[in-house]
N, C-alpha and C. Protein backbone atom coordinates (compact mmCIF):
# COMPACT_ATOMS: atom_id res chain seq x y z
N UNK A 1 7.26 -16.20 17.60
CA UNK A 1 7.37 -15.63 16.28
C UNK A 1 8.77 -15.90 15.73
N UNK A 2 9.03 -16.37 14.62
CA UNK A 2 10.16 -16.74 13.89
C UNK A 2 11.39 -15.84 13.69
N UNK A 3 10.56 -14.28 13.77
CA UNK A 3 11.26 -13.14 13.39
C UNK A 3 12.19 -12.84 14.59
N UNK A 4 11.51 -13.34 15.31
CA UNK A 4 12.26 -12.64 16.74
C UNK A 4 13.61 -13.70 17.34
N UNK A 5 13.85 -14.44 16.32
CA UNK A 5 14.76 -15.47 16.47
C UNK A 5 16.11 -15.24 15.87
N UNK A 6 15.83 -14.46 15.04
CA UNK A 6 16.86 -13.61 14.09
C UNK A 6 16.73 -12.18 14.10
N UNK A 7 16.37 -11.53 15.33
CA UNK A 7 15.72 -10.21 15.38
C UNK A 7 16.61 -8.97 14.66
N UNK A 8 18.29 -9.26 14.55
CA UNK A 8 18.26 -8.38 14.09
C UNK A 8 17.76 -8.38 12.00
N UNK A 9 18.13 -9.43 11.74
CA UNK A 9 17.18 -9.52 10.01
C UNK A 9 16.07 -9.09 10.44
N UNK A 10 14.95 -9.13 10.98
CA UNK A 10 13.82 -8.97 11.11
C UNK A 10 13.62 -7.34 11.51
N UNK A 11 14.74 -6.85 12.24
CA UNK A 11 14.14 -5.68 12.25
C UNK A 11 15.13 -4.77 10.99
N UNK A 12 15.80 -5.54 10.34
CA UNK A 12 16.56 -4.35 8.68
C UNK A 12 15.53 -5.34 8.04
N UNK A 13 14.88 -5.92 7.97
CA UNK A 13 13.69 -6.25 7.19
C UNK A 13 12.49 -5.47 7.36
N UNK A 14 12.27 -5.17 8.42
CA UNK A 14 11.10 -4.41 8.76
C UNK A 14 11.27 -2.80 8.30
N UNK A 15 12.52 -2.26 8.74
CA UNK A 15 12.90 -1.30 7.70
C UNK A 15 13.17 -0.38 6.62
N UNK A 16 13.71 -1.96 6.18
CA UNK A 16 13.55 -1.68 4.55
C UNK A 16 12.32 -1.41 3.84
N UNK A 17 11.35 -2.19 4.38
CA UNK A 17 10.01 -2.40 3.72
C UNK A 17 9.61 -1.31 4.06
N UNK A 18 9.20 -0.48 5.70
CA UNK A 18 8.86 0.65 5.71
C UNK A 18 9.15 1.99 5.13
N UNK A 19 10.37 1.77 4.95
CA UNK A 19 11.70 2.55 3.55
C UNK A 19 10.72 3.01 2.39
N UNK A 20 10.36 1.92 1.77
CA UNK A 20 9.62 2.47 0.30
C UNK A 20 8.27 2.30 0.71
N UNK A 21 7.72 2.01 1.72
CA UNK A 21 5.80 2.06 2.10
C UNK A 21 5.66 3.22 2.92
N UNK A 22 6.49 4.28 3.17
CA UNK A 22 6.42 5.03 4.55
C UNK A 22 5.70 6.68 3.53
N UNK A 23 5.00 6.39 2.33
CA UNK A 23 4.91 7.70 1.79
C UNK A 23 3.50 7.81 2.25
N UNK A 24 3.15 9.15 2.26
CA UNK A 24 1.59 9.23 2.74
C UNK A 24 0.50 8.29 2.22
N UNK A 25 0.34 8.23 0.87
CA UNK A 25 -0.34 7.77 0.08
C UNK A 25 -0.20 6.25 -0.65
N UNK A 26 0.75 5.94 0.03
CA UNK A 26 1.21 4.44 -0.09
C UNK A 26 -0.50 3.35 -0.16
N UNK A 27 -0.23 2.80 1.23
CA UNK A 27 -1.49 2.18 1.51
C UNK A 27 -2.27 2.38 1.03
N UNK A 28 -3.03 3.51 0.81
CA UNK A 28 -4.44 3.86 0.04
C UNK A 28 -4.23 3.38 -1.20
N UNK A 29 -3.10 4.00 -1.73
CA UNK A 29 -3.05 3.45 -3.51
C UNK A 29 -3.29 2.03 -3.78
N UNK A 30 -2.34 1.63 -2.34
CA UNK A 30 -2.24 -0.08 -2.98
C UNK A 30 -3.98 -0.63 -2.75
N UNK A 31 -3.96 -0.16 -1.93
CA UNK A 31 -5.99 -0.67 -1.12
C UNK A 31 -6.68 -0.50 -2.25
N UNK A 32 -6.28 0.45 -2.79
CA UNK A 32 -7.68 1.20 -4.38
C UNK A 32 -6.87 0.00 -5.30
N UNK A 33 -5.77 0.12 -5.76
CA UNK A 33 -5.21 -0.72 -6.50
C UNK A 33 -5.51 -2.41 -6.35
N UNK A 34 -5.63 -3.24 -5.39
CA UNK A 34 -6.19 -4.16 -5.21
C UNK A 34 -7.92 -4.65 -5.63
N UNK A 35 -8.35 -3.48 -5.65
CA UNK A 35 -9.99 -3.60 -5.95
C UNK A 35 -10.21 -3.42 -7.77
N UNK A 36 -9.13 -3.06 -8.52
CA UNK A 36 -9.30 -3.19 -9.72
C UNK A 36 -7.83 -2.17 -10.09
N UNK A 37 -7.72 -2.30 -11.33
CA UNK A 37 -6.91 -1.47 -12.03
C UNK A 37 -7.41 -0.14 -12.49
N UNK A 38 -6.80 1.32 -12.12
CA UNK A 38 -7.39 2.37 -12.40
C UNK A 38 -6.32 3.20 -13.55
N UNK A 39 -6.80 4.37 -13.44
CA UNK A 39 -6.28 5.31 -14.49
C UNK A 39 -5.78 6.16 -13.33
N UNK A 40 -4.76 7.24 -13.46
CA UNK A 40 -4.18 8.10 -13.04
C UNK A 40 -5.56 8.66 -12.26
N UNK A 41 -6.63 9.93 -13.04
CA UNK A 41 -7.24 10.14 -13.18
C UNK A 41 -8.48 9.77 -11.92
N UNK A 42 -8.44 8.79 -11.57
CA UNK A 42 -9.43 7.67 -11.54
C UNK A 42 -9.01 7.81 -10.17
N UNK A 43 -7.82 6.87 -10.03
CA UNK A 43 -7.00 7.25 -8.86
C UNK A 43 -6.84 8.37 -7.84
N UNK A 44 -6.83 9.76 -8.42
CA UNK A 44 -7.01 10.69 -8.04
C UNK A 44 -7.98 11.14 -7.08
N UNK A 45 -9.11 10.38 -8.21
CA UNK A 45 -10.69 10.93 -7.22
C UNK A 45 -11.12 10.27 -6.17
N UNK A 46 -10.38 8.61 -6.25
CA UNK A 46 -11.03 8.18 -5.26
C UNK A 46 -10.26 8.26 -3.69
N UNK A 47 -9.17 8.53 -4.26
CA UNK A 47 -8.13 9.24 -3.12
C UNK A 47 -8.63 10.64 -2.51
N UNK A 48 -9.64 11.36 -2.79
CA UNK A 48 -10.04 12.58 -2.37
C UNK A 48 -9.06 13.79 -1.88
N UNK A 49 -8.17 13.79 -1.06
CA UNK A 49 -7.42 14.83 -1.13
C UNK A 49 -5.87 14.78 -1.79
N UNK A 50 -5.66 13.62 -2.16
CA UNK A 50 -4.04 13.60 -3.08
C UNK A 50 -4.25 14.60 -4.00
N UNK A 51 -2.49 15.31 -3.91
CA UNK A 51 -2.58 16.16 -5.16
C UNK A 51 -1.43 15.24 -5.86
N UNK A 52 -1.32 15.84 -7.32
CA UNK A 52 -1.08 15.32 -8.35
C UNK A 52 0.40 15.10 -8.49
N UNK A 53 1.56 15.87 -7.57
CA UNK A 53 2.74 15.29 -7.69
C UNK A 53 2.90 14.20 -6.33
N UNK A 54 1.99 14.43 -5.48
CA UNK A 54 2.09 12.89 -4.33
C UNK A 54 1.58 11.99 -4.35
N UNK A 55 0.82 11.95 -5.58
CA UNK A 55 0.17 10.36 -6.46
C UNK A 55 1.23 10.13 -6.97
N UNK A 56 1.72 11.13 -8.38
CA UNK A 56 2.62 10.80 -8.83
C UNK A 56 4.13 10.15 -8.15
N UNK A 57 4.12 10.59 -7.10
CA UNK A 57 5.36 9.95 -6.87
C UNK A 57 5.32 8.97 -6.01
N UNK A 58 4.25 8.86 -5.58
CA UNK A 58 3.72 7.60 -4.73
C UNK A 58 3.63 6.23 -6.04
N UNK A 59 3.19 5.88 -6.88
CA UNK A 59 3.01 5.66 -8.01
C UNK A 59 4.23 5.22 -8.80
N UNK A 60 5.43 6.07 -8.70
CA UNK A 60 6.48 5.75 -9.42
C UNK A 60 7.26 4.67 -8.28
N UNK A 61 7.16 5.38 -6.83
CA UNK A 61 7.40 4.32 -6.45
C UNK A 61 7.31 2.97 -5.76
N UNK A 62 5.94 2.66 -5.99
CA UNK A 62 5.72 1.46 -5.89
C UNK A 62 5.86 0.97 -7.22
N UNK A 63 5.63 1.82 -8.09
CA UNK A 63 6.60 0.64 -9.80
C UNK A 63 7.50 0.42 -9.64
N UNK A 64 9.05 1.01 -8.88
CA UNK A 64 10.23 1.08 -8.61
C UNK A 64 10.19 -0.57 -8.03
N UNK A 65 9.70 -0.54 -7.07
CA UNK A 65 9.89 -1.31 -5.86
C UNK A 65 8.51 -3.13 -6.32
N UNK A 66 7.99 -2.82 -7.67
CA UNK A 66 7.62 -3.69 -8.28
C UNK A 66 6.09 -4.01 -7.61
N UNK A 67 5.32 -3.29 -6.54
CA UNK A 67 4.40 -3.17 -6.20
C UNK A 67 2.93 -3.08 -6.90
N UNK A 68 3.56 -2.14 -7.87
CA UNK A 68 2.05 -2.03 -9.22
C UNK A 68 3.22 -1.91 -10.27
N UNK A 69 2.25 -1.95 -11.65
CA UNK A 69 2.63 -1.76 -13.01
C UNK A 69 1.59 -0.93 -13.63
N UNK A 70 2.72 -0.20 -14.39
CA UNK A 70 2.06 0.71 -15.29
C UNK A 70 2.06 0.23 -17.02
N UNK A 71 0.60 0.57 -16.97
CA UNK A 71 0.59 0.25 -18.66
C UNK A 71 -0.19 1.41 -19.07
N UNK A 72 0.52 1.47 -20.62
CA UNK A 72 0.67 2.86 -21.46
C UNK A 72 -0.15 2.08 -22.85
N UNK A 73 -1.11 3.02 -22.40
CA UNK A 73 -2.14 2.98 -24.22
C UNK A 73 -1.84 3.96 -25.13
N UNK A 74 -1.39 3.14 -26.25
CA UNK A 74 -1.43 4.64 -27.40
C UNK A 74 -2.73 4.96 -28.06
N UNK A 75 -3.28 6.06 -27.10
CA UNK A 75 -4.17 6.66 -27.74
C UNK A 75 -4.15 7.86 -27.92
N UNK A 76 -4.89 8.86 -27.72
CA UNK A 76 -4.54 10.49 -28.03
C UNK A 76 -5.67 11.20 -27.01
N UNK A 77 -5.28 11.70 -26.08
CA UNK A 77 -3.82 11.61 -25.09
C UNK A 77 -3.29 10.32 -24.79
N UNK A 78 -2.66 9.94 -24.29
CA UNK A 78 -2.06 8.63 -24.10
C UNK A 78 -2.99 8.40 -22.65
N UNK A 79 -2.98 7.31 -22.76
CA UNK A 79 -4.07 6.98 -21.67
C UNK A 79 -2.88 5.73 -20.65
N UNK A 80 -3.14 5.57 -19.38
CA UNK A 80 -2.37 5.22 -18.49
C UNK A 80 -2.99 4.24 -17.64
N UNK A 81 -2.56 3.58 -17.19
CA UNK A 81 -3.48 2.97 -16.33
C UNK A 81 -2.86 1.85 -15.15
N UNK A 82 -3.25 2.06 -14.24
CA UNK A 82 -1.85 1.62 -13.10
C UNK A 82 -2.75 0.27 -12.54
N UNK A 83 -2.36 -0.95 -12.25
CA UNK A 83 -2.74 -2.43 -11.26
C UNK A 83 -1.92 -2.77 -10.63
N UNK A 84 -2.35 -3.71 -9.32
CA UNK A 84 -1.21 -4.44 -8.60
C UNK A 84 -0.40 -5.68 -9.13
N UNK A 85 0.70 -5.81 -8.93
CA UNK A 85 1.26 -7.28 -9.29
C UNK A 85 1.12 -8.11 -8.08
N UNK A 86 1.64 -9.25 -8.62
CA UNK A 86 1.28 -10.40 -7.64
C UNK A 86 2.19 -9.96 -6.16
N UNK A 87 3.60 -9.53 -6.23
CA UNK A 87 4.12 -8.99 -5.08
C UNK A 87 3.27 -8.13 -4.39
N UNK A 88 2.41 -6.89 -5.18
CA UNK A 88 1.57 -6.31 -4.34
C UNK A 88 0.33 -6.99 -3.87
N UNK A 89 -0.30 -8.37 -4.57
CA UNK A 89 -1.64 -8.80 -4.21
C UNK A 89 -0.65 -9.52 -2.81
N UNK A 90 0.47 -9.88 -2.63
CA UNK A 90 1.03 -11.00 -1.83
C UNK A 90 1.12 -10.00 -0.30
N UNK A 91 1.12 -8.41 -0.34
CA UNK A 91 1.15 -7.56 0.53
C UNK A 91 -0.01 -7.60 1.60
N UNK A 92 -1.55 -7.60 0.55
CA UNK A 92 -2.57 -7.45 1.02
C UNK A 92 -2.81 -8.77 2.32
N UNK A 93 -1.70 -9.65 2.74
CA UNK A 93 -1.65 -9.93 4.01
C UNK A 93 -1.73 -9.17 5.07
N UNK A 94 -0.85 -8.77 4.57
CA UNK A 94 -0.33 -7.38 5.52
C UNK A 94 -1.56 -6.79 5.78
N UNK A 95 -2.03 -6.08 5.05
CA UNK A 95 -3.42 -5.92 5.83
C UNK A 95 -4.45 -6.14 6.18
N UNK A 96 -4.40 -8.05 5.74
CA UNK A 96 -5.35 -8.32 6.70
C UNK A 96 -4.83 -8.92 8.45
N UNK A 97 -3.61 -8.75 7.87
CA UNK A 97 -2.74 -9.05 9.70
C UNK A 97 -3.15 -7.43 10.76
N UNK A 98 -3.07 -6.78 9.79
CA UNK A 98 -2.73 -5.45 10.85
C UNK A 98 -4.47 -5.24 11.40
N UNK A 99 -6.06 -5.95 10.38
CA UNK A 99 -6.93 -5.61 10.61
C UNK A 99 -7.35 -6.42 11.57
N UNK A 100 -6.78 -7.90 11.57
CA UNK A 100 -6.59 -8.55 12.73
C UNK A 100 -6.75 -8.09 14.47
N UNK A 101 -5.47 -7.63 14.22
CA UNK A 101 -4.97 -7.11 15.43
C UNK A 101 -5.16 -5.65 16.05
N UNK A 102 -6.14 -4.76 14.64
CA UNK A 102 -6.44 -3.82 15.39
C UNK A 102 -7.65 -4.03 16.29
N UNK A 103 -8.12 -5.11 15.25
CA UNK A 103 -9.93 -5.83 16.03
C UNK A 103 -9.36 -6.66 17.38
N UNK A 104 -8.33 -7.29 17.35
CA UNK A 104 -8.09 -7.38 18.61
C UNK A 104 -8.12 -7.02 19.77
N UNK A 105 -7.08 -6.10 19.28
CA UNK A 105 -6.37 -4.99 20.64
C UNK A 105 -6.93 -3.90 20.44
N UNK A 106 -7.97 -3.36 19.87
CA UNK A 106 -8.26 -2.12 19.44
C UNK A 106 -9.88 -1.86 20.07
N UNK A 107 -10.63 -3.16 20.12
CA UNK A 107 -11.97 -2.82 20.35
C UNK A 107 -12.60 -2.42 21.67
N UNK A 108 -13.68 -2.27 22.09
CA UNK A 108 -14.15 -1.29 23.23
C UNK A 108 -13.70 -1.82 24.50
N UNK A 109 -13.83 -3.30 24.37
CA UNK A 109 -13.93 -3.93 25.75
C UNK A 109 -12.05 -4.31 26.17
N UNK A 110 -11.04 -4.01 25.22
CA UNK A 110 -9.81 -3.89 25.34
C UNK A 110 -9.83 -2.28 25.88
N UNK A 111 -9.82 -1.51 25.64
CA UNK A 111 -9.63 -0.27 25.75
C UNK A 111 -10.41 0.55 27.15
N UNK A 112 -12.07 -0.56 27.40
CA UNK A 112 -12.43 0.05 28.92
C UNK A 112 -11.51 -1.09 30.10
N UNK A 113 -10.95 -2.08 29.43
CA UNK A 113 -10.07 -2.88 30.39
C UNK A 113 -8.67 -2.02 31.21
N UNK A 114 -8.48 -1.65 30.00
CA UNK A 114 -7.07 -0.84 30.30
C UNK A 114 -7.17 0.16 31.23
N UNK A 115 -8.51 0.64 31.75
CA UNK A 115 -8.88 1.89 32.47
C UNK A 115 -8.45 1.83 33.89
């Protein structure tokens, strides 16, 4: 692995990134966020137990950190509506690496081996 050649960049890289992804509701948002662009609202429900200031701030910061974008309709109420950017579609590696390797190392005949 390349990373481990420069291990210490690789691990204040690994860091950092966990830094602004380490909020509860991170992952899920971006996962819902990848399958289409939602509304606050929208977001909410399909998240099932988020409450409304740990969306919200889950939300602000992956806009911070350039993950999703928010766009603002002037309508009455103002209507909102949050998608991924290409930095966040460029993430969804990430989980297909980690689904990888949980199917790897994770499935029955790994786990009665280990016994």
């Amino acid at each position: 692995m390349e990373c481990l050649k420069v291990e210490n960049n690789c691990v204040a890289s690994i860091s950092q990134v966990l830094q602004f992804l380490s909020g509860k509701w991170t992952f899920l948002v971006i996962t819902e966020l990848l399958k289409e662009p939602q509304r606050f609202n929208q977001l909410r429900r399909n998240l099932d137990n988020v409450n409304t200031k740990g969306l919200t701030d889950t939300l602000r910061n992956l806009e911070q950190h350039e993950m999703i974008k928010r766009k603002v309709f002037p309508t009455v109420p103002v209507t909102v509506e949050y998608s991924i950017t290409e930095k966040g579609k460029a993430f969804s590696e990430v989980f297909n690496e980690i689904n990888r390797w949980k199917t790897e190392w994770d499935s029955p005949t790994q786990q009665s081996s280990s016994l």
